[in-house]
N, C-alpha and C. Protein backbone atom coordinates (compact mmCIF):
# COMPACT_ATOMS: atom_id res chain seq x y z
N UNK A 1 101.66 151.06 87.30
CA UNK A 1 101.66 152.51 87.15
C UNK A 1 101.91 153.15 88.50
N UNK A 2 102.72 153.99 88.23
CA UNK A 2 103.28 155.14 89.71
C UNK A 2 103.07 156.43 89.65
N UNK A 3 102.50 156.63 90.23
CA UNK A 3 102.28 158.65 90.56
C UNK A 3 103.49 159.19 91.94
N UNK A 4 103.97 160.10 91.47
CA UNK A 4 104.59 160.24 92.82
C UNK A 4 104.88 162.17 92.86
N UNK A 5 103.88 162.65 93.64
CA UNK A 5 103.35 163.96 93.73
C UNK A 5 104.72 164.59 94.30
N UNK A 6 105.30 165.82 93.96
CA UNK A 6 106.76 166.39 95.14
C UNK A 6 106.75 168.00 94.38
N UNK A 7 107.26 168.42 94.93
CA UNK A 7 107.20 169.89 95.10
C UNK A 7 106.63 171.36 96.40
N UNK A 8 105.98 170.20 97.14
CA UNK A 8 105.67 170.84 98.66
C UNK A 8 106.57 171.38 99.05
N UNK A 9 105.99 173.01 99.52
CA UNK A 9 106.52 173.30 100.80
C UNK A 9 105.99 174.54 101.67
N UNK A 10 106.79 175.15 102.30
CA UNK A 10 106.64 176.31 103.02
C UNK A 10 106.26 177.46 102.57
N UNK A 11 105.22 178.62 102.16
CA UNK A 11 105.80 179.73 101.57
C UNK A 11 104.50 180.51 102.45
N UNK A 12 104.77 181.75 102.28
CA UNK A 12 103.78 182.79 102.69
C UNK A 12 102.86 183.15 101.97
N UNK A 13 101.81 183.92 102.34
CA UNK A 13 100.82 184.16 101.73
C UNK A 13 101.11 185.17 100.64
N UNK A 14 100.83 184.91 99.50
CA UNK A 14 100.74 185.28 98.22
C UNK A 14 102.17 184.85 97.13
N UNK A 15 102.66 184.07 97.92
CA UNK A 15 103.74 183.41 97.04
C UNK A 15 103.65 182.35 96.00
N UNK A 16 104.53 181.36 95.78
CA UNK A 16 103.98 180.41 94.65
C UNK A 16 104.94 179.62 95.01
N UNK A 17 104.43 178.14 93.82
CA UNK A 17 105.05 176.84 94.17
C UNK A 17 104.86 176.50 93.02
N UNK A 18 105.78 175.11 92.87
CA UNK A 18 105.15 174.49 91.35
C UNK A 18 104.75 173.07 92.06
N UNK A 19 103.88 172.18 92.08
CA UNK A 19 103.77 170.87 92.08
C UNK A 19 104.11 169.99 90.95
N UNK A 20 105.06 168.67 91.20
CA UNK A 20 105.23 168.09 89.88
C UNK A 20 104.21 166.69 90.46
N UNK A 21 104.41 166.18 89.21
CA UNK A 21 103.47 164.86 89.34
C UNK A 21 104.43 164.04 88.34
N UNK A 22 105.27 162.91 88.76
CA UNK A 22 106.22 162.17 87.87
C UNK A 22 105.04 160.92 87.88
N UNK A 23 105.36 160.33 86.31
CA UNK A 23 104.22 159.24 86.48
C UNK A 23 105.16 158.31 85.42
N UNK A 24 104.76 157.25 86.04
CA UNK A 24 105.76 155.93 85.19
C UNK A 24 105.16 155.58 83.94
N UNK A 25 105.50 154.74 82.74
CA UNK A 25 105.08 154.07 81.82
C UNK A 25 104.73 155.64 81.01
N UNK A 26 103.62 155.21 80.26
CA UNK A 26 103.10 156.74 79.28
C UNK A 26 102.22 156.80 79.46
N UNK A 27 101.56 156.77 80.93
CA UNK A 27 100.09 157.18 81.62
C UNK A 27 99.39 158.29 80.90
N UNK A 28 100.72 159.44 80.93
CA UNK A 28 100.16 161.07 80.73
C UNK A 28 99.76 161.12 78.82
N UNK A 29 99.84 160.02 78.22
CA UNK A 29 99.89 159.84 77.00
C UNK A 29 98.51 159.68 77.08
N UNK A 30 97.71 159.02 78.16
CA UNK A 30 95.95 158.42 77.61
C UNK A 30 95.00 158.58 78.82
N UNK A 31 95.76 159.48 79.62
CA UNK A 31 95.07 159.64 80.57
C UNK A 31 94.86 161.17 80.94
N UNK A 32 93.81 161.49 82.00
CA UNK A 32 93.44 162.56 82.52
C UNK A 32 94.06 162.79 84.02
N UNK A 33 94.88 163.99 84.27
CA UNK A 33 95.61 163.98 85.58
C UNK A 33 94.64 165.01 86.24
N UNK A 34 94.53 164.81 87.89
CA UNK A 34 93.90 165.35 88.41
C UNK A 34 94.99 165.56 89.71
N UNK A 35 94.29 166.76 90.14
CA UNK A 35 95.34 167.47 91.55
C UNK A 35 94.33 167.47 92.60
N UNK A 36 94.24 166.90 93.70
CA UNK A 36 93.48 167.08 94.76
C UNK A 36 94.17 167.67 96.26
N UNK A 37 93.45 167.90 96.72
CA UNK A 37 94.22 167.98 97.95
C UNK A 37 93.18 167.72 99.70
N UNK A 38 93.79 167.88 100.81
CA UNK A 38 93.15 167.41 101.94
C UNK A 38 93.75 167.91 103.02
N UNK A 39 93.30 168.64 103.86
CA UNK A 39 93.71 169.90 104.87
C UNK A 39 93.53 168.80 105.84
N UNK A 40 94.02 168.94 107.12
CA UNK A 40 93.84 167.99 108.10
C UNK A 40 91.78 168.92 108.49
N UNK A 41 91.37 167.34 108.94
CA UNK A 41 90.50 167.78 109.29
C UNK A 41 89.08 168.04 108.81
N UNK A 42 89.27 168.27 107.24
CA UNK A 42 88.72 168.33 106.14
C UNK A 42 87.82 166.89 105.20
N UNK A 43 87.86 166.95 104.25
CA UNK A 43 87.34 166.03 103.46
C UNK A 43 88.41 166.06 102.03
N UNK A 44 88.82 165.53 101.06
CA UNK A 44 89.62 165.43 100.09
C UNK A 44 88.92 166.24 99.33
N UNK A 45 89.54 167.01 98.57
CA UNK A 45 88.85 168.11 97.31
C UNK A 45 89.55 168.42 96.20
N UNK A 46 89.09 167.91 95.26
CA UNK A 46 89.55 167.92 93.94
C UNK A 46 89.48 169.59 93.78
N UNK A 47 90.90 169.33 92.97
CA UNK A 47 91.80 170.97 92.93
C UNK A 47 91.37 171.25 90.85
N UNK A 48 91.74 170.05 90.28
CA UNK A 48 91.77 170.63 89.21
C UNK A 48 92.16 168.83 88.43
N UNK A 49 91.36 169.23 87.21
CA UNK A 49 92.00 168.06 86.01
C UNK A 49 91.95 168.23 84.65
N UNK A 50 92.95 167.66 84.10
CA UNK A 50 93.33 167.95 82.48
C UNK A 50 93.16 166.73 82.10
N UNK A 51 93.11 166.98 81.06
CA UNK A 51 92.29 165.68 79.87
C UNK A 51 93.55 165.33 79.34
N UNK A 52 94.11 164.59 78.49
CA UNK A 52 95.15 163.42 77.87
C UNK A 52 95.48 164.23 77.19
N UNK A 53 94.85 165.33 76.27
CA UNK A 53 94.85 166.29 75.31
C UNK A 53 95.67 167.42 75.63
N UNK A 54 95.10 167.40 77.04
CA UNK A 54 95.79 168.77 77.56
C UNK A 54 95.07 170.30 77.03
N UNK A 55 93.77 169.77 76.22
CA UNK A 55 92.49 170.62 75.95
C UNK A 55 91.93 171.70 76.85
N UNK A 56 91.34 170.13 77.74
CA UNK A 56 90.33 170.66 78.78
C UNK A 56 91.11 170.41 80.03
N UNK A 57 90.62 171.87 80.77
CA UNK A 57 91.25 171.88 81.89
C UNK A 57 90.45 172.61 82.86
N UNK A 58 89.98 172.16 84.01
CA UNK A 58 88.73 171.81 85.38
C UNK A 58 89.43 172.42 86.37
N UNK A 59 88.91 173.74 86.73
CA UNK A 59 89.97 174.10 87.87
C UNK A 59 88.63 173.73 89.32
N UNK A 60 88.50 174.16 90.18
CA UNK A 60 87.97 174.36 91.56
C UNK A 60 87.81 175.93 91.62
N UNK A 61 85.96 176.44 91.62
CA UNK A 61 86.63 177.97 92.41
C UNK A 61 87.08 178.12 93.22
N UNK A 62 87.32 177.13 93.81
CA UNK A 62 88.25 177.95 95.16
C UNK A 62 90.38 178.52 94.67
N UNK A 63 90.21 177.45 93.61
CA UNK A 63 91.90 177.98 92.97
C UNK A 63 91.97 178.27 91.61
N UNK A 64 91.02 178.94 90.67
CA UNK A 64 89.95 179.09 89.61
C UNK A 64 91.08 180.70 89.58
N UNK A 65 91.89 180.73 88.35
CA UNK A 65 92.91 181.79 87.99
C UNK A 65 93.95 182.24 88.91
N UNK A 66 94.01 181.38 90.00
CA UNK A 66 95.35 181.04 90.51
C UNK A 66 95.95 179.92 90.27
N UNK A 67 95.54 179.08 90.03
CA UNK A 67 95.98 177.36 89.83
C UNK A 67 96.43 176.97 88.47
N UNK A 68 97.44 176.86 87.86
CA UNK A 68 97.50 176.02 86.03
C UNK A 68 98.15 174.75 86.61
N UNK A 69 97.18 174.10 85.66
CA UNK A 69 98.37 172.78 85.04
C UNK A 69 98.41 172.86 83.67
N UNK A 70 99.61 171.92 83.60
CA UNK A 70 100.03 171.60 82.83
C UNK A 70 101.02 169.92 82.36
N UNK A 71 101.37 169.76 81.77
CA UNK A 71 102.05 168.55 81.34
C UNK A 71 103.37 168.42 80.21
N UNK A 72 104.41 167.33 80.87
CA UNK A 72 105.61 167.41 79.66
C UNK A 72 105.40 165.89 79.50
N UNK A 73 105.06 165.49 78.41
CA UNK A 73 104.76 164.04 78.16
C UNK A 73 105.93 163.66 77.94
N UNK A 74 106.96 164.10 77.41
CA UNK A 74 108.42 164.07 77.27
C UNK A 74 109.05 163.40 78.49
N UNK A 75 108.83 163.93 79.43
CA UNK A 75 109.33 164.28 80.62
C UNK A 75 108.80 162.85 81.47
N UNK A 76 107.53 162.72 80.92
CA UNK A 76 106.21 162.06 82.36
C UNK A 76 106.13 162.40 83.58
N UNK A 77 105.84 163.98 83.09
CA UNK A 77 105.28 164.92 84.28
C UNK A 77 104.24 165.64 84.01
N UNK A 78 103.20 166.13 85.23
CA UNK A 78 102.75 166.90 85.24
C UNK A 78 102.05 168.14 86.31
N UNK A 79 102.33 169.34 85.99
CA UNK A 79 102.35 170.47 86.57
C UNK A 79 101.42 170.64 87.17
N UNK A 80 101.48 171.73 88.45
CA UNK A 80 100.55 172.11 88.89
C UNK A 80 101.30 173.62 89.50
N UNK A 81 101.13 174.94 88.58
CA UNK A 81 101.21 176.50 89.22
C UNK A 81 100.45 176.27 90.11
N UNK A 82 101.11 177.29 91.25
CA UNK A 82 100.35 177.68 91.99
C UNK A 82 100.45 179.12 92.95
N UNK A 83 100.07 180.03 92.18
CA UNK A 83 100.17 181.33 92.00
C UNK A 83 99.17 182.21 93.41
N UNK A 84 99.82 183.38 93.89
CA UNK A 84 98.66 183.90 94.78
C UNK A 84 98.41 182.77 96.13
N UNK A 85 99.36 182.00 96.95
CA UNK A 85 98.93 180.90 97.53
C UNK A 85 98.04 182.20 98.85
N UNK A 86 97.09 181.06 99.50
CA UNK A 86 96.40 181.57 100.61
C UNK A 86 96.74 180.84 101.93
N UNK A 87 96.68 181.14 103.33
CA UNK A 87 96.57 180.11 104.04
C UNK A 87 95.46 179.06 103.41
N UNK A 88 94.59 179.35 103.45
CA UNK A 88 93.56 178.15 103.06
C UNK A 88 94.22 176.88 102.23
N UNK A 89 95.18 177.74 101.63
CA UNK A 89 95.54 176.52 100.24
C UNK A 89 96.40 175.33 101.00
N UNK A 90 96.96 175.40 102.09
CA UNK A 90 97.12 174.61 103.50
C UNK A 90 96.42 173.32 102.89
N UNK A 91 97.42 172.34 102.63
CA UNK A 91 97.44 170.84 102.68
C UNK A 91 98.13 170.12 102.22
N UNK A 92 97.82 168.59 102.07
CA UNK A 92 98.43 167.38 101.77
C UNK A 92 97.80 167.27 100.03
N UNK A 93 98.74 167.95 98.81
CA UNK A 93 98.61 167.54 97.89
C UNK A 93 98.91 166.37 97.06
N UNK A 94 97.70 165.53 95.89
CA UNK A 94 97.94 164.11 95.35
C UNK A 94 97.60 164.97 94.16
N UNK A 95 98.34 163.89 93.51
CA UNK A 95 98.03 163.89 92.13
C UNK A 95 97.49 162.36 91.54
N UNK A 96 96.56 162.34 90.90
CA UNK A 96 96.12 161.01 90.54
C UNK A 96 95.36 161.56 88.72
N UNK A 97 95.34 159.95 88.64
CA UNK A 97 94.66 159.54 87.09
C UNK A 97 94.03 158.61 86.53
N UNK A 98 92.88 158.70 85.58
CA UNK A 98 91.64 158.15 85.42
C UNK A 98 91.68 158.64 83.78
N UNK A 99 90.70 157.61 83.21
CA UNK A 99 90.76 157.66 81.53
C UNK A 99 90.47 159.22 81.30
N UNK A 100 89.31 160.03 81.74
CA UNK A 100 89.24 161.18 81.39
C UNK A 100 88.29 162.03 82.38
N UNK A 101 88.51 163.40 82.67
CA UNK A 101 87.79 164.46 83.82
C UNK A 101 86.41 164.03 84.06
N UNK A 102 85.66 163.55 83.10
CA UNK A 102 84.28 162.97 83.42
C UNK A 102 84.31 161.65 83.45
N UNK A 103 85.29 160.88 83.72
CA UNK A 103 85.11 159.23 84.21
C UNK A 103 84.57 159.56 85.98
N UNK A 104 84.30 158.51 86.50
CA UNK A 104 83.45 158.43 87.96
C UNK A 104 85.37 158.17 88.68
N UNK A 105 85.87 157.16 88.69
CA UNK A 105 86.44 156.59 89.35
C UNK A 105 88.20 157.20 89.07
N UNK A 106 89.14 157.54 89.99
CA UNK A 106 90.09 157.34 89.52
C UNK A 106 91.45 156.57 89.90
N UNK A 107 91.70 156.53 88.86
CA UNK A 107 92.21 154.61 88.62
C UNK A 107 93.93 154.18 89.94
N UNK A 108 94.48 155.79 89.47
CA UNK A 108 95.62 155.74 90.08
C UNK A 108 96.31 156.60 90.59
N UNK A 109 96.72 157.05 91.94
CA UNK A 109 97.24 157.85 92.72
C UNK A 109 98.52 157.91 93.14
N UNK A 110 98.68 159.12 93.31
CA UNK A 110 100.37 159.06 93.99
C UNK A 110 100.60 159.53 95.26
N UNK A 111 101.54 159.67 95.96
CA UNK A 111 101.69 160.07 97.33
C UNK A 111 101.60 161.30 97.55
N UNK A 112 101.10 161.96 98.33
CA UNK A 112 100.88 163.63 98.41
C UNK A 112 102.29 164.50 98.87
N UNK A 113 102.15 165.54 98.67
CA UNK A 113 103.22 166.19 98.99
C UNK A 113 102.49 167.59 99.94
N UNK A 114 103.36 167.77 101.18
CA UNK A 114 102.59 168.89 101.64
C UNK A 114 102.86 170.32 101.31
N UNK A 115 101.73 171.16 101.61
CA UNK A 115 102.16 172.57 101.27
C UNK A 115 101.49 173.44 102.01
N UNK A 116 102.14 174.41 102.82
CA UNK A 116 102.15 174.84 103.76
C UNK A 116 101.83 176.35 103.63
N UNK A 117 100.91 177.43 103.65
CA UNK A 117 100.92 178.74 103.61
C UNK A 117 100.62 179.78 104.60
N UNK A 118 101.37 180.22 105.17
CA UNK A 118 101.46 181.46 106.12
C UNK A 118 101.38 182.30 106.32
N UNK A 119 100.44 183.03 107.26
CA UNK A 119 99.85 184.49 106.61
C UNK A 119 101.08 185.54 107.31
């Protein structure tokens, strides 16, 4: 299984981005995708995760009605809006996946993509 996070980049403060998350095999079929991210300097912080269902969906207040995901199982992708960016929102975004939002462990990650916001 492959995660491979892309859609980073440059934008100013209050602009937007989309993050994709391409994932091999039919991961997004039985699994729960999660968006994290990690500012230099920082500690890693889970951004947000959706359930297999595409039901339930876990944002972070810190990106809590700026942030959607979403998913094209079609596709074996999945989204991450990102609406209203802040400097803060400044980092190295992953996307990874685990059986479901309340499992402990997650199983499989992809490479981060950075994203950059400028006041």
């Amino acid at each position: 299984v492959q995660l491979q996070a892309s859609g980073g980049g440059s934008v100013q403060a209050g602009g937007s981005l989309r993050l994709s998350c391409a994932a091999s095999g039919q991961i997004l079929d039985y699994s729960a995708i999660g968006w994290f991210r990690q500012a230099p300097g920082k500690e890693r912080e889970e951004v947000s995760c959706e359930s297999f269902t595409g039901l339930t969906r876990i944002y972070a207040d810190a990106v809590k009605g700026r942030f959607t995901m979403s998913r094209d199982t079609a596709k074996n992708t999945a989204q991450l809006q990102m609406n209203s960016l802040k400097p803060d929102d400044t980092a190295v975004y992953y996307c990874a996946a685990k059986t479901n939002c309340n499992a402990a462990l997650w199983s499989y990650w992809g490479q981060g993509t950075q994203v950059t916001v400028s006041s």
